[in-house]
Protein backbone atom coordinates (compact mmCIF):
# COMPACT_ATOMS: atom_id res chain seq x y z
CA UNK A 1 14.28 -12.86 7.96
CA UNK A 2 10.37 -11.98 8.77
CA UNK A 3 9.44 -12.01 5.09
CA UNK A 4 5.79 -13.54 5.64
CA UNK A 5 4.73 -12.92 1.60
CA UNK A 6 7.31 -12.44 -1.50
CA UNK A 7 5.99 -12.59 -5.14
CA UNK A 8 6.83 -11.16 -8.75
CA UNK A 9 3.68 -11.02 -10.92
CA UNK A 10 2.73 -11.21 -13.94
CA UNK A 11 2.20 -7.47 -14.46
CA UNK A 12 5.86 -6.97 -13.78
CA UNK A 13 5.20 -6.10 -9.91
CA UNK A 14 7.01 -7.57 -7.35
CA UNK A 15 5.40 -7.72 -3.71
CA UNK A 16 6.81 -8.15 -0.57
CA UNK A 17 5.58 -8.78 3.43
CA UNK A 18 7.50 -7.99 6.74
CA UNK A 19 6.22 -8.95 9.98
CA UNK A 20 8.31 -7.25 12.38
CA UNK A 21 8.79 -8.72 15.77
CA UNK A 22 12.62 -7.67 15.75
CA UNK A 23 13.84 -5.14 17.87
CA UNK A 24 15.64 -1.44 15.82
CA UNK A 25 19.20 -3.02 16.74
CA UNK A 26 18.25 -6.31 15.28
CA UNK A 27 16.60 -4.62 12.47
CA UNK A 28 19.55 -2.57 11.17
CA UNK A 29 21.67 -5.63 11.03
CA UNK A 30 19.31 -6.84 8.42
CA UNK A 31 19.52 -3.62 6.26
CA UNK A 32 23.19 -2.68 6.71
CA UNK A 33 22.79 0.62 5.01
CA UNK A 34 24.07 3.75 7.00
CA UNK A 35 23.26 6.53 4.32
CA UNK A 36 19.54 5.08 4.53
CA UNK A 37 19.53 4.74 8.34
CA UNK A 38 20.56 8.68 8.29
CA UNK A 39 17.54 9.54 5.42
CA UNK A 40 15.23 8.17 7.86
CA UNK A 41 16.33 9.76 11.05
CA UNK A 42 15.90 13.27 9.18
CA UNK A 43 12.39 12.41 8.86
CA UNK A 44 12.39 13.37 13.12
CA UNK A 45 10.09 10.44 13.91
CA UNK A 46 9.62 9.56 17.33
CA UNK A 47 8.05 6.37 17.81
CA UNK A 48 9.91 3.06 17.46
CA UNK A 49 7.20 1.18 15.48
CA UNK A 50 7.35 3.80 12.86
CA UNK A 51 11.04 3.90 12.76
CA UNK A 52 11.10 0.17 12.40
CA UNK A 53 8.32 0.36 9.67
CA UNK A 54 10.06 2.55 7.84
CA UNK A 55 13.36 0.11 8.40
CA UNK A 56 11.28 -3.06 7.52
CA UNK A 57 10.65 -1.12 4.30
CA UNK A 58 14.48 -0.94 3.54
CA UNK A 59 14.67 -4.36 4.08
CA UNK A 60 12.49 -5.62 1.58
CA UNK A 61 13.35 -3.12 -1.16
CA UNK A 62 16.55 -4.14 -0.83
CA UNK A 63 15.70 -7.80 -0.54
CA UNK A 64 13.69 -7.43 -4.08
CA UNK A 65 16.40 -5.35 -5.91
CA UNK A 66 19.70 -7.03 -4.49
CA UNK A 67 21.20 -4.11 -3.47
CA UNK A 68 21.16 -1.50 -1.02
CA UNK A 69 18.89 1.13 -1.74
CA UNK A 70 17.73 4.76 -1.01
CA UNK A 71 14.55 6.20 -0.50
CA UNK A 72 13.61 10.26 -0.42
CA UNK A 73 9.59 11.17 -0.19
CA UNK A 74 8.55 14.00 -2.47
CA UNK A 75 6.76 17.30 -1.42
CA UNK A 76 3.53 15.11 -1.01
CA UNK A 77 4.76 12.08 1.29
CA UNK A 78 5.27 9.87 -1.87
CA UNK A 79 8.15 7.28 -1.75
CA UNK A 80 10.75 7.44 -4.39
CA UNK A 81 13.98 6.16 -5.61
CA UNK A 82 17.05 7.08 -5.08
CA UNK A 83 19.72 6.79 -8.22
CA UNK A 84 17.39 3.63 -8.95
CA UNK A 85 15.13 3.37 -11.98
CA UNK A 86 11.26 2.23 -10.69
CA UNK A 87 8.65 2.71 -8.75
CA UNK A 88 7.42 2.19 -5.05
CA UNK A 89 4.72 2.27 -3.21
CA UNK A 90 5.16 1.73 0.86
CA UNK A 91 2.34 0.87 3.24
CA UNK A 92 2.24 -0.52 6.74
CA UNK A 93 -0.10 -1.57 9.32
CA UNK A 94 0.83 -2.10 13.29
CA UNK A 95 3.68 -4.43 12.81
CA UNK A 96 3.28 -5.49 9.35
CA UNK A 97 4.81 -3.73 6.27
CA UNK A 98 4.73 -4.50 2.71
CA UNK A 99 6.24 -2.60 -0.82
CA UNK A 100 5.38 -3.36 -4.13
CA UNK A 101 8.07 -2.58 -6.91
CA UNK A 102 7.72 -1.89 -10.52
CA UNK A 103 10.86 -1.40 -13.01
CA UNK A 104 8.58 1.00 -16.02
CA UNK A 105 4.93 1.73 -14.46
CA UNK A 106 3.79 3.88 -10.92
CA UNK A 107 2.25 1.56 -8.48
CA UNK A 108 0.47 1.56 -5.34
CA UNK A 109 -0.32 -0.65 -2.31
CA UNK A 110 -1.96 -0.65 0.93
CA UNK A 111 -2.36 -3.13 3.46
CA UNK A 112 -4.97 -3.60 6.56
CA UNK A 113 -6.51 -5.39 8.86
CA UNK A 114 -10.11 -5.54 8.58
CA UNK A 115 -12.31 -5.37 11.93
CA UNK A 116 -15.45 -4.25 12.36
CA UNK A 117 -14.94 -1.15 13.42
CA UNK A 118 -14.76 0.56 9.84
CA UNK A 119 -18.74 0.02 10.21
CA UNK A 120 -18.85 3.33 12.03
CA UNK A 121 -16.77 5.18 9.42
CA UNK A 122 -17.94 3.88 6.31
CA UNK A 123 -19.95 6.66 5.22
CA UNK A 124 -17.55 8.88 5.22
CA UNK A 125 -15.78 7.07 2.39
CA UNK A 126 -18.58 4.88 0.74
CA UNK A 127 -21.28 5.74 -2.38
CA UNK A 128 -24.01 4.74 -2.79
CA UNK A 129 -22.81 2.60 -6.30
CA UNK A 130 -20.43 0.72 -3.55
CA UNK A 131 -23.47 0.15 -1.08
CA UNK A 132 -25.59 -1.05 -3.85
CA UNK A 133 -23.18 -4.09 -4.67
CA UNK A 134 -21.89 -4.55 -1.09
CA UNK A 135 -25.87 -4.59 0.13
CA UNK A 136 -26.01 -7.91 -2.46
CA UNK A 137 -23.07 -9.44 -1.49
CA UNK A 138 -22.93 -12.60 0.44
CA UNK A 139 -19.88 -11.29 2.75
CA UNK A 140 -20.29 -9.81 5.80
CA UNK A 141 -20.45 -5.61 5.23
CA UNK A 142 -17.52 -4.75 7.02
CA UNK A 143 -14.87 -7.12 4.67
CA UNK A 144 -16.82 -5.36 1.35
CA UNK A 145 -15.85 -1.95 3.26
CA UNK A 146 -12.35 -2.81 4.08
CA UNK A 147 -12.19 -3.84 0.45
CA UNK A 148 -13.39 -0.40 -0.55
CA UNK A 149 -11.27 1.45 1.91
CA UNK A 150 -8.14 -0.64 1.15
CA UNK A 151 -8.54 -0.10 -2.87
CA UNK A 152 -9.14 3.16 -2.93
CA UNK A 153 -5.89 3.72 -0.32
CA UNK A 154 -3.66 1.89 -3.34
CA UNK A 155 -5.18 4.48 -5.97
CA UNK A 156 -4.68 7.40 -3.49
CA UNK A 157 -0.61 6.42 -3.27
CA UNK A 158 -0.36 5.65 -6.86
CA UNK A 159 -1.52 9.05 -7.96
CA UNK A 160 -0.17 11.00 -5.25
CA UNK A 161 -1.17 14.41 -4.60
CA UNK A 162 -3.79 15.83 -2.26
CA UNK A 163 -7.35 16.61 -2.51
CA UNK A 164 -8.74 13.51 -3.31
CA UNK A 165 -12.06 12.48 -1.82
CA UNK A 166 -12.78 8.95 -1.15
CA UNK A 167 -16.95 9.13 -1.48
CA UNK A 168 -16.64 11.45 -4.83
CA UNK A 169 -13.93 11.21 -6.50
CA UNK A 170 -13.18 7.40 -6.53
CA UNK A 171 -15.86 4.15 -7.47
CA UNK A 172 -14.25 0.60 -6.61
CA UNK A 173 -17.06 -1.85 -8.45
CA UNK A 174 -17.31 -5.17 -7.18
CA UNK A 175 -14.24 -7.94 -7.36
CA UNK A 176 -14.57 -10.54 -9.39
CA UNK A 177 -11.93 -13.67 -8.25
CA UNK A 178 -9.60 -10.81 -6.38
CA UNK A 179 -9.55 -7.90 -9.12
CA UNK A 180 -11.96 -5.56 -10.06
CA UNK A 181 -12.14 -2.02 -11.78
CA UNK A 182 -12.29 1.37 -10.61
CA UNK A 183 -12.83 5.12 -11.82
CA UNK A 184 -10.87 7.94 -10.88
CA UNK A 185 -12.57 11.42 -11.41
CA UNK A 186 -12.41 15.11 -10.17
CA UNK A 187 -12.69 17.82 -12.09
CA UNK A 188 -10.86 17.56 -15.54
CA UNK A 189 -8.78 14.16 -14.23
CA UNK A 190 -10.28 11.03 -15.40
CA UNK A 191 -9.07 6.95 -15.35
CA UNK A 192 -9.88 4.11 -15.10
CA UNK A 193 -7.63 1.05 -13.28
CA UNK A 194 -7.81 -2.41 -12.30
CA UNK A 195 -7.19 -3.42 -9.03
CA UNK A 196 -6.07 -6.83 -7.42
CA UNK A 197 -6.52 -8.12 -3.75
CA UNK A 198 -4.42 -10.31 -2.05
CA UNK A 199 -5.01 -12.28 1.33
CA UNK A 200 -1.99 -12.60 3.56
CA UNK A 201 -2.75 -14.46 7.06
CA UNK A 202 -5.64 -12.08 8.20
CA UNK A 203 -4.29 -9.27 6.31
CA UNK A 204 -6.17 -7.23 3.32
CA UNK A 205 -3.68 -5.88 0.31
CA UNK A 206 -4.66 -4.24 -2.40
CA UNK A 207 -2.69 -3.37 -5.15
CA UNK A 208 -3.01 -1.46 -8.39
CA UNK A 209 -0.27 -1.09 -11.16
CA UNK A 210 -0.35 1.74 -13.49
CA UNK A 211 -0.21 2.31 -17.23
């Protein structure tokens, strides 16, 4: 199995990595689940990577709970459940796909793989609280804004729902030995979360559990 990063924290989260480099026949061997196989072909995707993501993402739920499992997305795109008490969170990144699962409290998760190209972007997503701290920082500006952009990604699939801006709505201060804080707020919604960061091969995941 292509399980590159497996670990239950202390929170109560458990985390998991797939690397895929199998093939969709070799794939479905792995998950051996025909009623999830069928939930994801209704989704009418039509490129094999994403098919496999969504696979890989099977995999490793079911590898976590011990069972076979089932997975519907809400309205909004959000991951749930099926006939299973907890919470997911789903994200994926070229080949690599990870899922983070909590038995009580929502989570979320992203993963990435910082270049330097997010230079040219950052504004779009970046305050100026965020450029303040990153301007001090001793790390090059493009990991501080793959930090940002990663974070805030984990607190956009936690809460779900649309609407959200990155540059208003949501300040990531700086980490402190992989966590920090943020602030959520628009309009009459405000909270506050802690976020972690975790450094798999070359790849960025952040993660945030929930109250």
């Amino acid at each position: 199995m292509a399980i590159i990063y497996q670990n239950s924290g202390p929170l109560g989260q458990h985390i998991a990595v797939w690397s895929i480099s199998e093939t969709y026949d070799e794939l479905v061997l792995f998950l051996n689940n025909e009623s999830f196989l069928k939930e994801i072909h209704t989704l009418g995707l039509k490129s094999e990577l994403r098919i496999n993501q969504k696979i890989a993402a099977g995999i490793l739920l079911q590898h976590i709970l011990k069972e076979n499992i089932n997975i519907f997305y809400d309205e909004l795109g959000k991951p749930l459940l099926k006939n299973h008490v907890g919470n997911i969170s789903i994200s994926n990144t070229k080949e690599f796909v990870t899922v983070i699962y909590h038995p009580h409290k929502p989570v979320g998760i992203d993963i990435e793989i910082p270049s330097e190209k997010i230079v040219k972007i950052a504004p779009k997503f970046i305050n100026q609280k965020e450029q303040n701290w990153i301007n001090r920082s001793q790390l090059p500006a493009y990991k501080n804004y793959f930090t940002v952009w990663c974070v805030k990604e984990s607190l956009f699939k936690l809460i779900g729902g649309g609407g959200i801006d990155f540059k208003d709505h949501i300040l990531v201060n700086e980490p402190n030995e992989n966590t920090g804080e943020l602030h959520f707020l628009k309009s009459n919604q405000e909270a506050h979360f802690t976020y972690h960061l975790l450094t798999v091969e070359d790849l960025l995941i952040s993660f945030i559990v929930g109250n």
